[in-house]
C-alpha atoms as a PDB file:
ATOM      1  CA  UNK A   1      94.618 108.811  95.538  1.00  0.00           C
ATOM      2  CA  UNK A   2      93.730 112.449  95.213  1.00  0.00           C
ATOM      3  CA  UNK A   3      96.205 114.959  94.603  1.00  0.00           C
ATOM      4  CA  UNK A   4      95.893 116.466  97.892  1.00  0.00           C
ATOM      5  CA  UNK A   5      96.533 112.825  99.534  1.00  0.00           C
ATOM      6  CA  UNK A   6      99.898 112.873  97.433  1.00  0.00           C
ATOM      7  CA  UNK A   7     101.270 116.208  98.673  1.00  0.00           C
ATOM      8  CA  UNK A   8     100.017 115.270 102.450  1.00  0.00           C
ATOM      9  CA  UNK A   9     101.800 111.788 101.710  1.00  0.00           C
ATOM     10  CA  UNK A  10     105.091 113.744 100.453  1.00  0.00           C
ATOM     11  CA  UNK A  11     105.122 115.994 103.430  1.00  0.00           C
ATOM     12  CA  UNK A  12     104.957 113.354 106.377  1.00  0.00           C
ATOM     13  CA  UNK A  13     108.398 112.031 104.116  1.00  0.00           C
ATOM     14  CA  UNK A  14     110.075 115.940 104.504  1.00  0.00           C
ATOM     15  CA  UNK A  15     113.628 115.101 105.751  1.00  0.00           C
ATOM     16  CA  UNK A  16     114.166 111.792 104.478  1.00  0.00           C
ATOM     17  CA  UNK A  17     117.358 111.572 102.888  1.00  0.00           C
ATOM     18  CA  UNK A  18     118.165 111.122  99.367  1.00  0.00           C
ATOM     19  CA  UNK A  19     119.684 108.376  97.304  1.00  0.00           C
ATOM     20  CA  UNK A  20     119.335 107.124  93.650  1.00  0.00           C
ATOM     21  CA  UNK A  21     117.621 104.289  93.401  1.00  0.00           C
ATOM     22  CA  UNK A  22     115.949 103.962  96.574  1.00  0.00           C
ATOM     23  CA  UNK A  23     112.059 103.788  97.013  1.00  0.00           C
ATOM     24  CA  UNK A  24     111.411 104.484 100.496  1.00  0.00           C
ATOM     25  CA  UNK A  25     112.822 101.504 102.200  1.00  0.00           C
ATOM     26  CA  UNK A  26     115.778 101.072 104.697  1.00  0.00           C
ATOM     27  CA  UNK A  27     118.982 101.487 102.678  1.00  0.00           C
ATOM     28  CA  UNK A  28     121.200  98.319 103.763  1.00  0.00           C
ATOM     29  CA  UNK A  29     124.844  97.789 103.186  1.00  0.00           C
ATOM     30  CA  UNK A  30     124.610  95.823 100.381  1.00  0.00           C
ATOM     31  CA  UNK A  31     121.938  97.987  98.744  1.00  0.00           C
ATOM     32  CA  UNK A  32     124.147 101.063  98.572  1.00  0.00           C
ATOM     33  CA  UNK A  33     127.018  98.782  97.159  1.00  0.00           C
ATOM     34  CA  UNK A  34     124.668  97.741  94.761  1.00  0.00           C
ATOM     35  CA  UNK A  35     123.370 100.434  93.493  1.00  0.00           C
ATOM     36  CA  UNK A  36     127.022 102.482  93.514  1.00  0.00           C
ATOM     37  CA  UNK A  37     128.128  99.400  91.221  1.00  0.00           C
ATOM     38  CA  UNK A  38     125.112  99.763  89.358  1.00  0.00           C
ATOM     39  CA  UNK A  39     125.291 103.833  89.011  1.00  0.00           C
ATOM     40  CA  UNK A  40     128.306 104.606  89.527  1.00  0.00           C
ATOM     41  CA  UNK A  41     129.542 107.589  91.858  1.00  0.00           C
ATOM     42  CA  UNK A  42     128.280 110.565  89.501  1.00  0.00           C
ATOM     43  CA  UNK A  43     124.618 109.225  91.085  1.00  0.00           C
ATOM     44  CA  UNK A  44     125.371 107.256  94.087  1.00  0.00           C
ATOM     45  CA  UNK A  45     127.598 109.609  96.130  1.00  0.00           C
ATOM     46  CA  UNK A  46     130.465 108.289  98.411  1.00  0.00           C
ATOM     47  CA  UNK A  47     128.946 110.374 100.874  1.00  0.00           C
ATOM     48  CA  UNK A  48     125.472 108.684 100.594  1.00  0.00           C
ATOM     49  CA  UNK A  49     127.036 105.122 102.930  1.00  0.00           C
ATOM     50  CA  UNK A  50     126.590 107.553 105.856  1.00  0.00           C
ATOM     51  CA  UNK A  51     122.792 107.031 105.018  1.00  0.00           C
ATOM     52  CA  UNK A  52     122.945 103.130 105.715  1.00  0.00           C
ATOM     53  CA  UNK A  53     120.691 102.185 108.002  1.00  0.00           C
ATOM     54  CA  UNK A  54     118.224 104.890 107.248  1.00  0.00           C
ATOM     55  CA  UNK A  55     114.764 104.718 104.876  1.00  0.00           C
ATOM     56  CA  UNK A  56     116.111 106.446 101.644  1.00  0.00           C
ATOM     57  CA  UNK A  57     114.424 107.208  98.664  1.00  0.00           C
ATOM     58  CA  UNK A  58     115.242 109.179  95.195  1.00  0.00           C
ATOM     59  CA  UNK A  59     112.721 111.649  93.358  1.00  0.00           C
ATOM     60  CA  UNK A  60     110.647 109.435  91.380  1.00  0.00           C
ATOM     61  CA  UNK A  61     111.118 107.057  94.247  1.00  0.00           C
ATOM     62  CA  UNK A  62     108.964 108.960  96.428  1.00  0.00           C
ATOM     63  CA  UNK A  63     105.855 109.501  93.949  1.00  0.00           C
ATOM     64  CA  UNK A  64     105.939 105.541  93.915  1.00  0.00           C
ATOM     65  CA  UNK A  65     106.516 105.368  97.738  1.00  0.00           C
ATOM     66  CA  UNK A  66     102.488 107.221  97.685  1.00  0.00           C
ATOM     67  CA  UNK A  67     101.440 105.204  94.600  1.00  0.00           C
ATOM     68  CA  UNK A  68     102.374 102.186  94.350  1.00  0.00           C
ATOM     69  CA  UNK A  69     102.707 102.174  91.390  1.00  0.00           C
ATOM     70  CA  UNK A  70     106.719 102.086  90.264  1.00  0.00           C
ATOM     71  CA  UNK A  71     107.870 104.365  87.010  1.00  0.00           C
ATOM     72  CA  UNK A  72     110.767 106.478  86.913  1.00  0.00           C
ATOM     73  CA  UNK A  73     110.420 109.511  85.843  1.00  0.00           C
ATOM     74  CA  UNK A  74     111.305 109.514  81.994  1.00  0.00           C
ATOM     75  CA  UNK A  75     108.330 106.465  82.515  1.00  0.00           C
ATOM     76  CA  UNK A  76     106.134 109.286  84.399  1.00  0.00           C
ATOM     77  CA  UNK A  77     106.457 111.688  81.747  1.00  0.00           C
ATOM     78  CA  UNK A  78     105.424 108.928  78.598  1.00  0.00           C
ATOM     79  CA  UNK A  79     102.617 107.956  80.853  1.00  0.00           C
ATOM     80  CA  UNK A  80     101.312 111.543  81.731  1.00  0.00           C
ATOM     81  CA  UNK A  81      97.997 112.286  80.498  1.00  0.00           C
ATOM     82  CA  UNK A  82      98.338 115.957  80.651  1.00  0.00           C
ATOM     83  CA  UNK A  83     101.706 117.390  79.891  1.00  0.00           C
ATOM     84  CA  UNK A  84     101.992 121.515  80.087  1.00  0.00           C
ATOM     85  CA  UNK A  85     104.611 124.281  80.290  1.00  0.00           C
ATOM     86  CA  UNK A  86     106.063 124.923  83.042  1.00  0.00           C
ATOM     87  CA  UNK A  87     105.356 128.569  82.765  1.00  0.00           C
ATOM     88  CA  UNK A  88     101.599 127.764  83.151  1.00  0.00           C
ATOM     89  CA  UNK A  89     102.109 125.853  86.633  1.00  0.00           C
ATOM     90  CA  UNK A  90      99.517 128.261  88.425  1.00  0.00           C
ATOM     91  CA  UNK A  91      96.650 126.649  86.176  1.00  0.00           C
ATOM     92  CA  UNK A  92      97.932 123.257  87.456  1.00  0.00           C
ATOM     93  CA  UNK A  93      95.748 121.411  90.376  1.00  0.00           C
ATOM     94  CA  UNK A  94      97.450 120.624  93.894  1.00  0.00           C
ATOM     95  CA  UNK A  95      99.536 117.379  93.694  1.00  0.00           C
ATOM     96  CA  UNK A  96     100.486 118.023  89.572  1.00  0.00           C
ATOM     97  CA  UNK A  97     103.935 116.872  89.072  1.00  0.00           C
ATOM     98  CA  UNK A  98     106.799 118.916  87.723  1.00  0.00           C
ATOM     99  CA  UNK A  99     109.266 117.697  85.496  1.00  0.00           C
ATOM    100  CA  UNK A 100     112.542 117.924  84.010  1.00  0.00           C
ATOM    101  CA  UNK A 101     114.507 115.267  82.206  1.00  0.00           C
ATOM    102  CA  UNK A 102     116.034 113.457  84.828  1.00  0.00           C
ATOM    103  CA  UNK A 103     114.107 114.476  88.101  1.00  0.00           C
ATOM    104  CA  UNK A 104     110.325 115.308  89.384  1.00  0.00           C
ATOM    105  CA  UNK A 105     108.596 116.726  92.604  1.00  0.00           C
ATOM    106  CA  UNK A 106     105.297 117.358  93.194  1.00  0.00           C
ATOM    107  CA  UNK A 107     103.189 120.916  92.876  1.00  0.00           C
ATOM    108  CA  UNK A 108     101.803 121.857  96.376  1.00  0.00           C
ATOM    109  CA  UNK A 109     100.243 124.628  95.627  1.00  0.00           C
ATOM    110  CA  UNK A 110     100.800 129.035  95.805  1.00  0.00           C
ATOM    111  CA  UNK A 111     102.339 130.350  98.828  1.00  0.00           C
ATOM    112  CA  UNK A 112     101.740 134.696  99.039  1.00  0.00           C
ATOM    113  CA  UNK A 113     101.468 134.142  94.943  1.00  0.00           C
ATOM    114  CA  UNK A 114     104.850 131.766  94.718  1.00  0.00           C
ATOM    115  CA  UNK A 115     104.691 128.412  93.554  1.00  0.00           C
ATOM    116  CA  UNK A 116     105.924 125.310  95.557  1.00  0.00           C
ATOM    117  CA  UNK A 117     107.157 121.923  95.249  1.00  0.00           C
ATOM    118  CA  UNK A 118     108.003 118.630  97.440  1.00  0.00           C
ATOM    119  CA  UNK A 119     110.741 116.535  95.667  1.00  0.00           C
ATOM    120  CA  UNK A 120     113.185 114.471  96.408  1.00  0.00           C
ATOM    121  CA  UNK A 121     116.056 116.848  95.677  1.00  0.00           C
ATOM    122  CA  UNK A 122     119.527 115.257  95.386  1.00  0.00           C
ATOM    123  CA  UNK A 123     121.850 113.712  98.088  1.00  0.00           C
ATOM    124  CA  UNK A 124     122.740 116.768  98.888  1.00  0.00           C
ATOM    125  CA  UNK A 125     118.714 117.995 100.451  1.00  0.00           C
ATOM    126  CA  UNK A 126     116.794 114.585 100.613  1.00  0.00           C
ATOM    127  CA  UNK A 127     112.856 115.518 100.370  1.00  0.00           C
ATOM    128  CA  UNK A 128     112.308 119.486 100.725  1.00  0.00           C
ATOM    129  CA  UNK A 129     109.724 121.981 100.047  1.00  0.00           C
ATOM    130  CA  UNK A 130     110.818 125.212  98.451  1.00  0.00           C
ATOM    131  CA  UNK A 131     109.804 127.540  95.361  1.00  0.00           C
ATOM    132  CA  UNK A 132     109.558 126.234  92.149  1.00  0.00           C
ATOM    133  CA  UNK A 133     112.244 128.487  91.185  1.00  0.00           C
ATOM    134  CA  UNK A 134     114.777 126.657  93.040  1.00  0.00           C
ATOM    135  CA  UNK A 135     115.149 123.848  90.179  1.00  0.00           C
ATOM    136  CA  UNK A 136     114.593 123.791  86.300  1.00  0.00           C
ATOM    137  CA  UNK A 137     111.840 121.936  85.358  1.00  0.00           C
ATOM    138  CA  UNK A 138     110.496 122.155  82.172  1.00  0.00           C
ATOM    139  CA  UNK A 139     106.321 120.586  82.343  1.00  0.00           C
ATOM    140  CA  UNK A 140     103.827 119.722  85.019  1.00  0.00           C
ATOM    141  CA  UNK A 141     102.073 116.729  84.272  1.00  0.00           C
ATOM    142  CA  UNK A 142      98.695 114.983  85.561  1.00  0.00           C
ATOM    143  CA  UNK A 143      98.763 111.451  86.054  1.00  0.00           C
ATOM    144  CA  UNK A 144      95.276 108.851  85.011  1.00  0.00           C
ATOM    145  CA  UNK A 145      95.834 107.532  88.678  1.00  0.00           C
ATOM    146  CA  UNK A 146      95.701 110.462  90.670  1.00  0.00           C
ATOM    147  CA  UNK A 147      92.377 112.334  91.360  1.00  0.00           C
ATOM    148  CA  UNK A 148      92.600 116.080  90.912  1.00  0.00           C
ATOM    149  CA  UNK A 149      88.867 116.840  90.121  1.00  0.00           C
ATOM    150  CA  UNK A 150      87.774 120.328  91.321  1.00  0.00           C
ATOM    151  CA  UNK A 151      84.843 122.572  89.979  1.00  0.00           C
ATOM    152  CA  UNK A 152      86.032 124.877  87.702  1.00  0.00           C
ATOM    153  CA  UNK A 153      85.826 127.928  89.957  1.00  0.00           C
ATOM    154  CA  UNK A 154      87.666 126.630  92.825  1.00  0.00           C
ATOM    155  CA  UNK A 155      91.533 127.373  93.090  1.00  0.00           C
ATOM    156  CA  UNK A 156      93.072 126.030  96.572  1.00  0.00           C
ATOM    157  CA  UNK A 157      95.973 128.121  97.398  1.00  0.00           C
ATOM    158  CA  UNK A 158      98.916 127.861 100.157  1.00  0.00           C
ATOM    159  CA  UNK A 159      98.317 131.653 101.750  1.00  0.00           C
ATOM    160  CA  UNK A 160      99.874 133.221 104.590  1.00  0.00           C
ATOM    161  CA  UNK A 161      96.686 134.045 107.527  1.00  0.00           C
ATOM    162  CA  UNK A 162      98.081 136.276 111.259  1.00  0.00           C
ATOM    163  CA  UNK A 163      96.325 134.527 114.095  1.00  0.00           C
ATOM    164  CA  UNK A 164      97.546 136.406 117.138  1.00  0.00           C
ATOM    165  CA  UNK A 165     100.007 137.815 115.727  1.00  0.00           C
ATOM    166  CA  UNK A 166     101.400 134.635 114.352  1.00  0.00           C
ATOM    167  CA  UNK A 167     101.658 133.795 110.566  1.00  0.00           C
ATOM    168  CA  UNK A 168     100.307 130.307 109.827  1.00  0.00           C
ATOM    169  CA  UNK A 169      99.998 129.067 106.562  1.00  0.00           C
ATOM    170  CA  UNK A 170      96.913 127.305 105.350  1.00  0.00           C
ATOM    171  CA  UNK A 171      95.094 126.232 102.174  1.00  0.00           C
ATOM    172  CA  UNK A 172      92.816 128.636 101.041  1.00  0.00           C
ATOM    173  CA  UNK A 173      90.133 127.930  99.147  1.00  0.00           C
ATOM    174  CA  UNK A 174      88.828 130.712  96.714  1.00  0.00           C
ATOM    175  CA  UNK A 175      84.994 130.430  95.064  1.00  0.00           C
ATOM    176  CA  UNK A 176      82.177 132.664  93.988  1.00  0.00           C
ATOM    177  CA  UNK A 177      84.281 135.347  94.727  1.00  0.00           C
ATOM    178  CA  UNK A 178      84.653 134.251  98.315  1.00  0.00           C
ATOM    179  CA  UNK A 179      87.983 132.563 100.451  1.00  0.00           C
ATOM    180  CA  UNK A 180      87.504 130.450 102.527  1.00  0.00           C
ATOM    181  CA  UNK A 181      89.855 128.169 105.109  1.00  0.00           C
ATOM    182  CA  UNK A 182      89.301 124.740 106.014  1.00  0.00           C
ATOM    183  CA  UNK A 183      87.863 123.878 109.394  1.00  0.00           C
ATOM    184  CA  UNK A 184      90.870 121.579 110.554  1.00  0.00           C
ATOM    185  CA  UNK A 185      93.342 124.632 108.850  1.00  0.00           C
ATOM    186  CA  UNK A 186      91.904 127.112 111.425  1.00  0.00           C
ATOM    187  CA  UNK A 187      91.451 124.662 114.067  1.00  0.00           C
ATOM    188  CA  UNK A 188      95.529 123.845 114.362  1.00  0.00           C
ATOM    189  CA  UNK A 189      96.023 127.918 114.314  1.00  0.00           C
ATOM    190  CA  UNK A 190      93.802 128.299 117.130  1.00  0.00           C
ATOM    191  CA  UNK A 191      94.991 125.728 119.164  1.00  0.00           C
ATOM    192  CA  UNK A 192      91.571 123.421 118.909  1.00  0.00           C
ATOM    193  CA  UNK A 193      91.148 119.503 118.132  1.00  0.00           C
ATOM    194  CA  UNK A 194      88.970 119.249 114.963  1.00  0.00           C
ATOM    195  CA  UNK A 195      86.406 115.874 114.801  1.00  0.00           C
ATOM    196  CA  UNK A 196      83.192 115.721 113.428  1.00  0.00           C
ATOM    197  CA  UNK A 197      79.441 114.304 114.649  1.00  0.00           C
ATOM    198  CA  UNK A 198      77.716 112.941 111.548  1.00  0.00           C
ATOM    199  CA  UNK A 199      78.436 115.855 108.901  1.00  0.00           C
ATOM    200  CA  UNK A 200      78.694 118.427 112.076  1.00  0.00           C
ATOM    201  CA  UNK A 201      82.334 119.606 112.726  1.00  0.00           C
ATOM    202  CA  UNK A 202      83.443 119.482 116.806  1.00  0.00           C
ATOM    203  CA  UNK A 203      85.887 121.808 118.069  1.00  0.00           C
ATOM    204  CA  UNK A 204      87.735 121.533 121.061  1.00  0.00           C
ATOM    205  CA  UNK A 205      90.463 123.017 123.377  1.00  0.00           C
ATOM    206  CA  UNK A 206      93.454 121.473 123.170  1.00  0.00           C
END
């Protein structure tokens, strides 16, 4: 998995509510009065039995939902390959994770200069994306199973671009000097299907 394919993974999962312990499956009855017995109510809210019924998941939950591969996220940290400051996140490569002790999201990347992150956020949010300023996390990390490789002069970027008068919001990809947008980026703005013919790119009308 890439680190792109991670953030793309965490996005489809935007909405999906919260609960400690969970790993993306349906939250039964007895699950939430196991893990309430197990956690107690400081972690498993009172409030969270509305969620019965529904596929629930907690922070490091949802990095294993994309992995398969279970850790929590003290396990994530000891595991890390790469651990940095968090106050050097815009070196970090799309699909880094952030960290605190206790919780961890997922980098997506500079929006008009501002860092963002996907995480699992609490009973109170479920899965969210919103600046990195909105929590306290202390390291990004890089995982051995996640591919981040990029050449050394390419920084992808979430950047605001006006398409008729519209703001969209696409990755932008800056080399040699030079930004560029994907194809299937500019494609959605514009209202056109994106496929391909051998290595040619096809686009057409919606």
């Amino acid at each position: 998995m890439t680190g792109e394919q991670l953030v793309a993974f965490a996005r489809s999962k935007l909405g999906t509510p919260y609960v400690y312990g969970m790993k993306g499956t349906v939250m039964s009855q007895a699950n939430f009065n196991y893990l309430q017995g197990l956690f107690g109510v400081k972690l498993v809210w009172n409030s969270d039995e509305k969620k019965v019924g529904k596929v629930c998941v907690d922070c490091s939950g949802l990095i294993s939902w994309a992995t398969g591969i279970v850790l929590s996220s003290a396990q994530l940290f000891e595991k890390a390959v790469r651990k940095e400051p968090i106050g050097t996140i815009k070196n970090a490569p799309i699909g880094a994770l952030v960290w605190k002790s206790g919780h961890v999201g997922i980098y997506t990347g500079l929006v008009g200069n501002v860092p963002y992150y996907i995480a699992a956020d609490g009973s109170a949010y479920g899965v969210r994306e919103v600046p990195l300023s909105q929590n306290s996390f202390t390291h990004w990390l890089l995982m051995e199973y996640i591919n981040y490789d990029k050449e050394d002069d390419e920084v992808v970027t979430r950047e605001k671009i006006i398409v008729d008068g519209k703001e969209i919001v696409v990755d932008l990809i800056f080399k040699n000097g030079t930004n560029y947008v994907k194809i299937r980026d500019l494609g959605d703005a514009l209202g056109y299907a994106v496929s391909s013919k051998g290595k040619t790119p096809v686009l057409q009308k919606k």
